[in-house]
PDB file of N, CA and C in Angstrom:
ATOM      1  N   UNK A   1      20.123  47.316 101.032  1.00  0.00           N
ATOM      2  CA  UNK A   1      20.415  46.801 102.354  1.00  0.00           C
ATOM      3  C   UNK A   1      20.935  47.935 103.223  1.00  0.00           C
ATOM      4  N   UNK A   2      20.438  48.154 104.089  1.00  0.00           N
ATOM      5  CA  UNK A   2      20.883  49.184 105.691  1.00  0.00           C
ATOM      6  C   UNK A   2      22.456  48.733 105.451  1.00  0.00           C
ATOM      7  N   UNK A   3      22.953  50.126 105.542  1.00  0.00           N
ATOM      8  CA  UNK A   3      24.670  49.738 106.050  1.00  0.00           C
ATOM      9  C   UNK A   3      25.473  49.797 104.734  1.00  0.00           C
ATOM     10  N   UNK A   4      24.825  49.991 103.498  1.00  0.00           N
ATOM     11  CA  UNK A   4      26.086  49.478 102.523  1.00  0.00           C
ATOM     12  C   UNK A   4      26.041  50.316 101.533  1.00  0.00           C
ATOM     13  N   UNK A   5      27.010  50.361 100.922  1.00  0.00           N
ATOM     14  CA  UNK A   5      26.863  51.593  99.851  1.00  0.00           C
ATOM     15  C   UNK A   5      27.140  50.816  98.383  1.00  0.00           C
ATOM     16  N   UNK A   6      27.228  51.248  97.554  1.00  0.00           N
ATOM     17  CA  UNK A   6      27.794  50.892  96.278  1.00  0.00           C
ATOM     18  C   UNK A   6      27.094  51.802  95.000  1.00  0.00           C
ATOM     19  N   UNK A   7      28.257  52.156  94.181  1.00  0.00           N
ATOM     20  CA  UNK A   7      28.160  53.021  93.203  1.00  0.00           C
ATOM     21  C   UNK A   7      27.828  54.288  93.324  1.00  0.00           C
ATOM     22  N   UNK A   8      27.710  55.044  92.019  1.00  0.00           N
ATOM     23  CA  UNK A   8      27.660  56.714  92.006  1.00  0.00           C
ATOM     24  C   UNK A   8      29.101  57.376  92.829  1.00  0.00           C
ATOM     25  N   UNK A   9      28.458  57.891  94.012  1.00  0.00           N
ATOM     26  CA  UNK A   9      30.462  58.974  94.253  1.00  0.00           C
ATOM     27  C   UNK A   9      31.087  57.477  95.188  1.00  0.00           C
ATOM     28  N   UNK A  10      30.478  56.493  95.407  1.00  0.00           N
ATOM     29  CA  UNK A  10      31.689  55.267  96.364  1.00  0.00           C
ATOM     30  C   UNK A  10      32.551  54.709  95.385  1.00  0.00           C
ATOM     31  N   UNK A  11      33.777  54.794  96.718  1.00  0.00           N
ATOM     32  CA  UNK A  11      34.688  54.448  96.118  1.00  0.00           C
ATOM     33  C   UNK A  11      35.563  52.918  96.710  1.00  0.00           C
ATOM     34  N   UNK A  12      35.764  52.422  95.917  1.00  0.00           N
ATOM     35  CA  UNK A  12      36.918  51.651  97.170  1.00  0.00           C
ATOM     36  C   UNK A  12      35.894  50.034  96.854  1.00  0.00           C
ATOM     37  N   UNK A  13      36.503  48.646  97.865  1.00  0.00           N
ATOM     38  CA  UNK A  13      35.429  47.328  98.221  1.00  0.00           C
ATOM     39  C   UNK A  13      35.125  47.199  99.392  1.00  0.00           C
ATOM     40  N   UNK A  14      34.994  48.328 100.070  1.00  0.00           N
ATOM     41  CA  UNK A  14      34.528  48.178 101.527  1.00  0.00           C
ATOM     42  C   UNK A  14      33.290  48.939 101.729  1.00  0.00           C
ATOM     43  N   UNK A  15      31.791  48.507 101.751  1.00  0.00           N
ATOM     44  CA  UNK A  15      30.452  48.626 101.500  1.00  0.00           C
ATOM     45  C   UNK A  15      29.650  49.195 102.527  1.00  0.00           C
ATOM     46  N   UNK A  16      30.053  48.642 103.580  1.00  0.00           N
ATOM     47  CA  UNK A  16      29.628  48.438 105.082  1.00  0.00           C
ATOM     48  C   UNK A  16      30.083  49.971 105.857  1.00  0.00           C
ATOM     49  N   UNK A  17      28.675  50.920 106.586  1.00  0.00           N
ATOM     50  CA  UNK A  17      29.472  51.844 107.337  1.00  0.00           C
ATOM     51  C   UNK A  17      28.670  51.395 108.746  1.00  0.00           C
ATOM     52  N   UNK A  18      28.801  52.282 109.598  1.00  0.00           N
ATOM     53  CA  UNK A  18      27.699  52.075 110.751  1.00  0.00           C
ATOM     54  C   UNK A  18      26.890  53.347 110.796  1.00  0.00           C
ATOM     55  N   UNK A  19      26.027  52.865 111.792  1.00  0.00           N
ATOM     56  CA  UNK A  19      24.409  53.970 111.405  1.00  0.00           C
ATOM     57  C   UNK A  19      24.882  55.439 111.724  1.00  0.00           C
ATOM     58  N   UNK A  20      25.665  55.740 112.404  1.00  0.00           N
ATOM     59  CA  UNK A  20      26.116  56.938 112.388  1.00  0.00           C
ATOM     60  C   UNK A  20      26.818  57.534 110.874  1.00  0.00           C
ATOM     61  N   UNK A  21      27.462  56.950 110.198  1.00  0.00           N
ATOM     62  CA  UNK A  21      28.501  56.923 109.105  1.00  0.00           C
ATOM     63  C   UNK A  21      26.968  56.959 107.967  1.00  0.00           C
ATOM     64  N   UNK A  22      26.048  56.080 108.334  1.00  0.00           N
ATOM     65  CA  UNK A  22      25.393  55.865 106.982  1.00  0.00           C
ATOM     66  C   UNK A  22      24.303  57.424 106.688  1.00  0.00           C
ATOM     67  N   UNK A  23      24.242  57.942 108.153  1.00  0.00           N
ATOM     68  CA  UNK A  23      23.754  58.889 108.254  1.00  0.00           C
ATOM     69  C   UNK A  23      24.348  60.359 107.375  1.00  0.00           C
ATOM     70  N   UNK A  24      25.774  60.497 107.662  1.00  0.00           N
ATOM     71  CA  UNK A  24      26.263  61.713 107.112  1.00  0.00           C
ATOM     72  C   UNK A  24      26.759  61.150 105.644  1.00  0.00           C
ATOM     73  N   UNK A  25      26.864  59.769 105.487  1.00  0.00           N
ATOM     74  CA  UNK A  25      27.158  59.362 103.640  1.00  0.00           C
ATOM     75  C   UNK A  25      25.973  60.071 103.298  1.00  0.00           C
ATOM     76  N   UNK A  26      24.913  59.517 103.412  1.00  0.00           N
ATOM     77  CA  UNK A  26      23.784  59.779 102.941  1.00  0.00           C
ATOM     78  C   UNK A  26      23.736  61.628 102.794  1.00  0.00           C
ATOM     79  N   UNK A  27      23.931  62.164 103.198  1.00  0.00           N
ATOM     80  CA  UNK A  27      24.044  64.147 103.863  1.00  0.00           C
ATOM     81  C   UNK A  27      24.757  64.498 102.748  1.00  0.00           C
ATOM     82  N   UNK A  28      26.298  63.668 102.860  1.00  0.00           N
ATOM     83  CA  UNK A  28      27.229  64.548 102.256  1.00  0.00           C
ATOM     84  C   UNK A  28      27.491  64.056 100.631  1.00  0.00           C
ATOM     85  N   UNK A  29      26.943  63.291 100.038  1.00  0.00           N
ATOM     86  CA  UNK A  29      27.025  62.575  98.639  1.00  0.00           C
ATOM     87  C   UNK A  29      26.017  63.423  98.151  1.00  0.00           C
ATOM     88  N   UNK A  30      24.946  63.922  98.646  1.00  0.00           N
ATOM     89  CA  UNK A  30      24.341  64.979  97.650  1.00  0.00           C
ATOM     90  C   UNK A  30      24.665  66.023  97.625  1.00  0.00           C
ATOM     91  N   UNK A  31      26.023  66.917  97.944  1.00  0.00           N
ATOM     92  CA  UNK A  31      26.871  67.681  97.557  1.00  0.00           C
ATOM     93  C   UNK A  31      27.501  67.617  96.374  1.00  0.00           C
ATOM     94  N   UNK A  32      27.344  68.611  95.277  1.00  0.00           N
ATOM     95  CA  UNK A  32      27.988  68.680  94.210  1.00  0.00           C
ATOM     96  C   UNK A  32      29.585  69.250  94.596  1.00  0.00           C
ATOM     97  N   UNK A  33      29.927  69.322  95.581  1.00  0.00           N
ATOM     98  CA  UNK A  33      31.860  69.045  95.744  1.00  0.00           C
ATOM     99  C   UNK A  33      32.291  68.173  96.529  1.00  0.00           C
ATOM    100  N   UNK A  34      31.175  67.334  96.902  1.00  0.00           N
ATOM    101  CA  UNK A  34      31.764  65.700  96.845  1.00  0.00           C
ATOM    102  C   UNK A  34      32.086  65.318  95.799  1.00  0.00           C
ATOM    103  N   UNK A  35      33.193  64.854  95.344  1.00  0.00           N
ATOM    104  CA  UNK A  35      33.712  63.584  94.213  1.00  0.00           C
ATOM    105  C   UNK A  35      33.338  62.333  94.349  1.00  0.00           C
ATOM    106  N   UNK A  36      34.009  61.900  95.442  1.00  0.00           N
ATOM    107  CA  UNK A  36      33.777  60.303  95.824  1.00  0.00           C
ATOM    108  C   UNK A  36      34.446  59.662  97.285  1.00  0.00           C
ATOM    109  N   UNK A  37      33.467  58.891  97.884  1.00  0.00           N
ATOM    110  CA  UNK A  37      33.546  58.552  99.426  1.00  0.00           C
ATOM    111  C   UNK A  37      34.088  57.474  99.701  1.00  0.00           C
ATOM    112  N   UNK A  38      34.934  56.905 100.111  1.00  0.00           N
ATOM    113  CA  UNK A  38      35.483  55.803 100.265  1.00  0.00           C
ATOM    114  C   UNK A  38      35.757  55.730 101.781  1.00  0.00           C
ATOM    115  N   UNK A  39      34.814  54.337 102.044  1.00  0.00           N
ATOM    116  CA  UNK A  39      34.570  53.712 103.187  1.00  0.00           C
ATOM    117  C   UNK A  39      36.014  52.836 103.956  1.00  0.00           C
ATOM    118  N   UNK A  40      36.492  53.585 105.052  1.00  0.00           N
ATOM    119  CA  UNK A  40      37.253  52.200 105.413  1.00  0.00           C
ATOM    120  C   UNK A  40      36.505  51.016 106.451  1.00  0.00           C
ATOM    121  N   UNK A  41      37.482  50.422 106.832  1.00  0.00           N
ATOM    122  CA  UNK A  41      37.218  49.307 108.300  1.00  0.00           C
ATOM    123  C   UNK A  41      36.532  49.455 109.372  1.00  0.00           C
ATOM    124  N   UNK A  42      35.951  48.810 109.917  1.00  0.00           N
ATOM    125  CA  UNK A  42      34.875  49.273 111.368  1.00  0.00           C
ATOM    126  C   UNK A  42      35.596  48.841 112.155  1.00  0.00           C
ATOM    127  N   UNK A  43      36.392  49.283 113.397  1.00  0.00           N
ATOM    128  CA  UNK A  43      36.917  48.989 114.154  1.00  0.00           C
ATOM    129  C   UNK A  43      36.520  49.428 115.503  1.00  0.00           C
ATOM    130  N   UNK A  44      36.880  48.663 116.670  1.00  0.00           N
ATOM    131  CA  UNK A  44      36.362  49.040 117.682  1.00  0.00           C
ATOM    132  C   UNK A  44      37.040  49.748 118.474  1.00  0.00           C
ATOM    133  N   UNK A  45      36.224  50.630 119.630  1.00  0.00           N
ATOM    134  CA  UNK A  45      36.845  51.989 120.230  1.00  0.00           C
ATOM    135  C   UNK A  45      36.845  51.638 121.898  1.00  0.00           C
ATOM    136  N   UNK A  46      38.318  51.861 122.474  1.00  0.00           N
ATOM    137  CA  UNK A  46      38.609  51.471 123.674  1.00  0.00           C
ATOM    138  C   UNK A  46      37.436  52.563 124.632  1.00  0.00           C
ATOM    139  N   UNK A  47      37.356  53.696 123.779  1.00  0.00           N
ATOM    140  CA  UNK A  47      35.792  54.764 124.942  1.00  0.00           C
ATOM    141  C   UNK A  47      34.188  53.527 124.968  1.00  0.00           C
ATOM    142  N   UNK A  48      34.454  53.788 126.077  1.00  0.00           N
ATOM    143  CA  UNK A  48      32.906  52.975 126.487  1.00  0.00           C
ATOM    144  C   UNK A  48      31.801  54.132 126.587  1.00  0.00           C
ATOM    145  N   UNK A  49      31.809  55.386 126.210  1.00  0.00           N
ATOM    146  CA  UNK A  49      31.296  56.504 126.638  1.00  0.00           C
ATOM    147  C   UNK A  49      29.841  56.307 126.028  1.00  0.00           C
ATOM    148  N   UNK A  50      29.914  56.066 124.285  1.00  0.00           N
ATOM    149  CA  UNK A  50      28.532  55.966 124.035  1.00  0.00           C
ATOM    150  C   UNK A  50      28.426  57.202 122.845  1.00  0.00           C
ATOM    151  N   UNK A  51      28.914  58.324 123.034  1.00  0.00           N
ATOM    152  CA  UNK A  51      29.452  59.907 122.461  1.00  0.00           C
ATOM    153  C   UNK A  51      29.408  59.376 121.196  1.00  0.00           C
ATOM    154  N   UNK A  52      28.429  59.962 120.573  1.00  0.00           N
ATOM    155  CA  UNK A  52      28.512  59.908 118.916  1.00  0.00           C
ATOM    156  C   UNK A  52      29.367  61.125 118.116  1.00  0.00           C
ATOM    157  N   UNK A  53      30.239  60.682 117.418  1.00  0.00           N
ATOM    158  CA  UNK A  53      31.456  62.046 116.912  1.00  0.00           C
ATOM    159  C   UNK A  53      32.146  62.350 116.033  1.00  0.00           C
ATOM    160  N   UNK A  54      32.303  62.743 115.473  1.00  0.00           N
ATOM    161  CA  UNK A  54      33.235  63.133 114.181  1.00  0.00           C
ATOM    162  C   UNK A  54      34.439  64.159 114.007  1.00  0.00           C
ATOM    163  N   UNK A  55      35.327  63.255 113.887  1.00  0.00           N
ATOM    164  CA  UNK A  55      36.492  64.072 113.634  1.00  0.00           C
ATOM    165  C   UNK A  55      37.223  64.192 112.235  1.00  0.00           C
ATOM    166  N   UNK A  56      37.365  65.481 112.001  1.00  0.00           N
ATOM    167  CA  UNK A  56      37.801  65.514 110.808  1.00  0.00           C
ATOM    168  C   UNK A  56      39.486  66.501 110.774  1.00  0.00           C
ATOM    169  N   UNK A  57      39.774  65.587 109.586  1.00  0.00           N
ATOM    170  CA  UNK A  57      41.136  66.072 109.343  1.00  0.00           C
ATOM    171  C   UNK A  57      41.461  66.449 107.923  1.00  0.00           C
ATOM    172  N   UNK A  58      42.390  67.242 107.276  1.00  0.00           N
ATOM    173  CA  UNK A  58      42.017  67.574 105.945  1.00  0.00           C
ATOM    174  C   UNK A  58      43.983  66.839 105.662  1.00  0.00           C
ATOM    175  N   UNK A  59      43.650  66.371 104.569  1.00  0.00           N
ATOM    176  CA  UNK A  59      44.824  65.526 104.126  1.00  0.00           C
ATOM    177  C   UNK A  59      45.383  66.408 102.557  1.00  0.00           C
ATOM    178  N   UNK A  60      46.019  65.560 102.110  1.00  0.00           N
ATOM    179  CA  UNK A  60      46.249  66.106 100.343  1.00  0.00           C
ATOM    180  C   UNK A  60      45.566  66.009  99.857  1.00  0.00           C
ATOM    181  N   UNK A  61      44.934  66.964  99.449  1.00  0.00           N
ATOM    182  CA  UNK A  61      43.792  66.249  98.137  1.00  0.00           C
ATOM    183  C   UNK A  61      42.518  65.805  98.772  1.00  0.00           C
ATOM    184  N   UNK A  62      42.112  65.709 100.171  1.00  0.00           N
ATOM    185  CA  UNK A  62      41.151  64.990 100.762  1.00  0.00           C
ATOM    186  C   UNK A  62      40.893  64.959 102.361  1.00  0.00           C
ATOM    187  N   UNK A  63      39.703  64.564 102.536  1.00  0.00           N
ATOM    188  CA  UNK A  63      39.320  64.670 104.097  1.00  0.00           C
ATOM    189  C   UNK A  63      38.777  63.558 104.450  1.00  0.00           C
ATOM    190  N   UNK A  64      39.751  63.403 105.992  1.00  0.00           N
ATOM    191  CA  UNK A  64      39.389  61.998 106.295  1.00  0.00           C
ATOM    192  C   UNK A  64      38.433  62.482 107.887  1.00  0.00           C
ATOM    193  N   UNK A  65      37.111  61.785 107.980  1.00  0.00           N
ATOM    194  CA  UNK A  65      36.472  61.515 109.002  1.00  0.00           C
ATOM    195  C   UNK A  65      36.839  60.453 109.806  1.00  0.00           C
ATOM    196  N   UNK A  66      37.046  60.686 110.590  1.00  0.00           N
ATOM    197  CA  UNK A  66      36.744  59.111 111.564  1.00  0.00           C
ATOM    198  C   UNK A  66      35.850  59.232 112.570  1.00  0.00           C
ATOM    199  N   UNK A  67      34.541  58.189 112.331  1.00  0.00           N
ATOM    200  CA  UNK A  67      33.787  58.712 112.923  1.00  0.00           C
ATOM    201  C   UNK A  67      33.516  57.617 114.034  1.00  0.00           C
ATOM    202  N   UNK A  68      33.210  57.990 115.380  1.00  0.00           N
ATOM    203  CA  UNK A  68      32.857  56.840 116.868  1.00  0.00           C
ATOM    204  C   UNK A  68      31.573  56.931 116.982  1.00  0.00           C
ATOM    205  N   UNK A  69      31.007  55.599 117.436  1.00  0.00           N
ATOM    206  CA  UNK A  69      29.326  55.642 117.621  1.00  0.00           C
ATOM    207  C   UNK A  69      29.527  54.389 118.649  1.00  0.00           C
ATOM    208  N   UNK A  70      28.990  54.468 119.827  1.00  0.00           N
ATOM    209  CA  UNK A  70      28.919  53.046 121.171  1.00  0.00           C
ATOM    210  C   UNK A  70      30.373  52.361 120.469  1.00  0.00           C
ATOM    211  N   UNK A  71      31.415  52.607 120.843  1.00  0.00           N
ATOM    212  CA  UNK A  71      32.597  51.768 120.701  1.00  0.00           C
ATOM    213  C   UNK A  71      32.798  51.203 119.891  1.00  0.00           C
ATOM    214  N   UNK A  72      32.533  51.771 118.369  1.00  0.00           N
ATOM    215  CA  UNK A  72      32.936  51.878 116.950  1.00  0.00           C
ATOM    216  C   UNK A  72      33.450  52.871 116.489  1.00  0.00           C
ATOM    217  N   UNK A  73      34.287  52.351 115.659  1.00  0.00           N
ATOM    218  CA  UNK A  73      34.484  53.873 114.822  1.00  0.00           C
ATOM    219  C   UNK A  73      34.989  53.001 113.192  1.00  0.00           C
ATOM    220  N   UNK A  74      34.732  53.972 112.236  1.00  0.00           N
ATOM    221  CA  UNK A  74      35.321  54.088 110.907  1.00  0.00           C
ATOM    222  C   UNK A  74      36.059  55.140 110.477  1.00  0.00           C
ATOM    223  N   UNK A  75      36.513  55.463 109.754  1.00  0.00           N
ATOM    224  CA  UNK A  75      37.504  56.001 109.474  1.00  0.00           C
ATOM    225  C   UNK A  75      36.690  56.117 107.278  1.00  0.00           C
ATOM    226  N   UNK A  76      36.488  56.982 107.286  1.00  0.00           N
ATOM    227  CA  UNK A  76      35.966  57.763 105.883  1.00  0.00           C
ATOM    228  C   UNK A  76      36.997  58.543 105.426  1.00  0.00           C
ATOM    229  N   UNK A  77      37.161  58.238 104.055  1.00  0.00           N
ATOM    230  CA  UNK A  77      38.115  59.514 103.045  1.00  0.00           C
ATOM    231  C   UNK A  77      36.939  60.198 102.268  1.00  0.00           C
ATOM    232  N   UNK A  78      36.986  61.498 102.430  1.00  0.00           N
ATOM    233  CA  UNK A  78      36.179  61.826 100.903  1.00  0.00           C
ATOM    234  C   UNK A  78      36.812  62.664 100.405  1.00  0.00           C
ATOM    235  N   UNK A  79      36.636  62.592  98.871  1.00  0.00           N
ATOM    236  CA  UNK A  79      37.647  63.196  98.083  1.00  0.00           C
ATOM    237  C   UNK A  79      36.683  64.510  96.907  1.00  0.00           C
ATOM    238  N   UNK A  80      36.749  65.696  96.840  1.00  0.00           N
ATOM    239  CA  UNK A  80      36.065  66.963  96.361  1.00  0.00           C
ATOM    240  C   UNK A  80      36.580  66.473  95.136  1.00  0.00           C
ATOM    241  N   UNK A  81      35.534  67.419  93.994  1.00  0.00           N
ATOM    242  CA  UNK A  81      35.089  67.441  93.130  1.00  0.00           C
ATOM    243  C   UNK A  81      36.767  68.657  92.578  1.00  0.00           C
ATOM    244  N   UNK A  82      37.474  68.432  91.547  1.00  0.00           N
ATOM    245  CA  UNK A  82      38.671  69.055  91.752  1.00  0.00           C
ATOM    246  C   UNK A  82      38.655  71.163  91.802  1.00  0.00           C
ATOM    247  N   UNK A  83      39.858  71.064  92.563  1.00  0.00           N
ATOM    248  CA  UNK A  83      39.573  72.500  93.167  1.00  0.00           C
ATOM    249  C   UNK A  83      38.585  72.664  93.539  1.00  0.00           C
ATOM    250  N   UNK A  84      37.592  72.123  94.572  1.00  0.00           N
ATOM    251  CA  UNK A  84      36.827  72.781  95.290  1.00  0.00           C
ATOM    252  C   UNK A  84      36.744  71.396  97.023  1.00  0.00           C
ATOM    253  N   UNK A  85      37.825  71.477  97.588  1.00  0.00           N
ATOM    254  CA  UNK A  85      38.819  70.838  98.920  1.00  0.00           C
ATOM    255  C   UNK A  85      37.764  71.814  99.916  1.00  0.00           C
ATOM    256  N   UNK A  86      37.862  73.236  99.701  1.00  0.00           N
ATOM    257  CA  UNK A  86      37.282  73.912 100.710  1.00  0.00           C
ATOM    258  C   UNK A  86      35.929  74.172 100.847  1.00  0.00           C
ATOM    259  N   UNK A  87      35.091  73.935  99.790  1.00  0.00           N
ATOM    260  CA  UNK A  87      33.978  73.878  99.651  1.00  0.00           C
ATOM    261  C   UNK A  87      32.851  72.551 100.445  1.00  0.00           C
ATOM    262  N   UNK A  88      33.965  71.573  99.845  1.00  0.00           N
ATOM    263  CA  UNK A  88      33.423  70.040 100.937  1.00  0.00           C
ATOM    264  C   UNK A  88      33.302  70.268 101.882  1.00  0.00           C
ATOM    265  N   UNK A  89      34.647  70.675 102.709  1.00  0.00           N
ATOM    266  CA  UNK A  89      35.135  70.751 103.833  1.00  0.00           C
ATOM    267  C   UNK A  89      33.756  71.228 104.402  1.00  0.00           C
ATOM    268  N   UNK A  90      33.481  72.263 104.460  1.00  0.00           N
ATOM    269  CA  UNK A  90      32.288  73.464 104.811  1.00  0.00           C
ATOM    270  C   UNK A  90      30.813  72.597 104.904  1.00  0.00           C
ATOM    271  N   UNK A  91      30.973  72.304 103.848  1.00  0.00           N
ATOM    272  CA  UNK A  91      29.817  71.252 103.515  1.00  0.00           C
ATOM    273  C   UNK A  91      29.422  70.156 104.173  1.00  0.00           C
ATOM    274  N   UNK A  92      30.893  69.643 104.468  1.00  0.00           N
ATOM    275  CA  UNK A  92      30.897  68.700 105.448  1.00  0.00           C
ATOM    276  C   UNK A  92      30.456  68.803 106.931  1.00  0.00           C
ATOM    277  N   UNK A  93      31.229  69.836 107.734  1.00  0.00           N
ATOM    278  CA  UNK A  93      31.197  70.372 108.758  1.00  0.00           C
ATOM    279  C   UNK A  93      29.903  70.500 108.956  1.00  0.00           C
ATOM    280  N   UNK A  94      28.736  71.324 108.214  1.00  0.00           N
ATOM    281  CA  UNK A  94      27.707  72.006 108.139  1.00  0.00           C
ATOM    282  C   UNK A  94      26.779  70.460 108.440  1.00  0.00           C
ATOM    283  N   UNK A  95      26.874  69.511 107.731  1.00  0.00           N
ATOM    284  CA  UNK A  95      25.897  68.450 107.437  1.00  0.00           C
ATOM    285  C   UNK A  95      26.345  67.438 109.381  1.00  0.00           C
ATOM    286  N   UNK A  96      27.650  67.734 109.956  1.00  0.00           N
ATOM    287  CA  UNK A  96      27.746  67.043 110.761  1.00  0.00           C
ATOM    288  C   UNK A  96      27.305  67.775 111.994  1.00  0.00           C
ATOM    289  N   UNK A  97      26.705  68.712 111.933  1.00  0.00           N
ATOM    290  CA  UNK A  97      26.157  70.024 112.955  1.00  0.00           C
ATOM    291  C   UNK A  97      24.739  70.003 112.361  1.00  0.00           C
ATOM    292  N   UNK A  98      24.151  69.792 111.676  1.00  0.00           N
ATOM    293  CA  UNK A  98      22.544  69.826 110.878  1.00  0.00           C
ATOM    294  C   UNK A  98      22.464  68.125 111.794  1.00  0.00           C
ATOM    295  N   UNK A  99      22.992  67.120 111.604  1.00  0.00           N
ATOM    296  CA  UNK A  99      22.625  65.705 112.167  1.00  0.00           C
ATOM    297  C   UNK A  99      22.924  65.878 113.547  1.00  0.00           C
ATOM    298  N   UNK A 100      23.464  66.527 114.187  1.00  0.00           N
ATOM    299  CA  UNK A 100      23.324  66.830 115.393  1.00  0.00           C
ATOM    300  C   UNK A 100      24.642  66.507 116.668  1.00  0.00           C
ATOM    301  N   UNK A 101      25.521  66.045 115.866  1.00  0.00           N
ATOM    302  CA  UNK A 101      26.550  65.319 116.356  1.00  0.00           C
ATOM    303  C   UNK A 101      28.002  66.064 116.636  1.00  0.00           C
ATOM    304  N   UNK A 102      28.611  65.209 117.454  1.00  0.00           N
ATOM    305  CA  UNK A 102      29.602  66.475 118.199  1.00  0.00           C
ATOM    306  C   UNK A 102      31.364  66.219 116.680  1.00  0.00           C
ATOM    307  N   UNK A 103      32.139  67.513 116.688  1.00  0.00           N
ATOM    308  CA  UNK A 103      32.259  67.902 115.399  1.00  0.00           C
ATOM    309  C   UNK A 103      33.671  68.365 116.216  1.00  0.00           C
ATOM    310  N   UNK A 104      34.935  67.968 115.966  1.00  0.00           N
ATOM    311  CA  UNK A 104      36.267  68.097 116.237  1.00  0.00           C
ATOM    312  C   UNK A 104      37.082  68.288 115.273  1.00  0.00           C
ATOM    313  N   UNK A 105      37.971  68.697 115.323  1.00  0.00           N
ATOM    314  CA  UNK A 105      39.315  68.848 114.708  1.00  0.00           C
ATOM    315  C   UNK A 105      40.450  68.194 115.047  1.00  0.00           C
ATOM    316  N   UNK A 106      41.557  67.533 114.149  1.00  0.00           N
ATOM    317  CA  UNK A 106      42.590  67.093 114.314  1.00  0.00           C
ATOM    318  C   UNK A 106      43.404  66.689 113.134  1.00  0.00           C
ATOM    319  N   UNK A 107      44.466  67.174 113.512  1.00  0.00           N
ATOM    320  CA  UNK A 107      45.642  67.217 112.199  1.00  0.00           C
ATOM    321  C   UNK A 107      46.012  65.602 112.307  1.00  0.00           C
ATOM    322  N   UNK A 108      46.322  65.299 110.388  1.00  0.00           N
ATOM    323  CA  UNK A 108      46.882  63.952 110.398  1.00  0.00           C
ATOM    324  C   UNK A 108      48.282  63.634 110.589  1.00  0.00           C
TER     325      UNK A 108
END
């Protein structure tokens, strides 16, 4: 089914991303320093702008996306394959600039 994930690196009972989100799951799970992706909540975004985007932040142990698409956003953890945090990261970045989409920074 469009939209949902389950098994291999997912993590978590929340299945559901949006087409922007399903786009870079799909990118960044065939990285061997992905570990495992865990989907949060779809919530909606007070920007009416339309701006498809990704912001990423690097946490303990892990990097959280939150990503906006037409006045959605989710909010993604993914968690590297151990000792290799900086390798994702890169990986990540790289796959959200290859899909074409605008690519920010921000501390948690």
């Amino acid at each position: 089914m469009k939209g949902h994930f389950a098994g291999g690196k997912m993590a978590g009972s929340h299945t559901t991303a949006i087409d922007c989100a399903c786009r870079l799951i799909e990118a960044i799970s065939a990285h061997q320093s992905v570990g495992k992706i865990s989907l949060g909540v779809i919530s909606a975004h007070p920007c009416t702008g339309g701006r498809t985007k990704v912001k990423v932040s690097c946490g303990d142990g892990y990097t959280l996306l939150a990503i906006s698409q037409k006045g959605s956003v989710q909010e993604v953890r993914v968690y590297p394959v151990n000792g290799k945090l900086q390798e994702m990261n890169l990986a990540i970045c790289r796959e959200v600039r290859n899909l074409g989409l605008e690519l920010c920074f921000k501390e948690i």
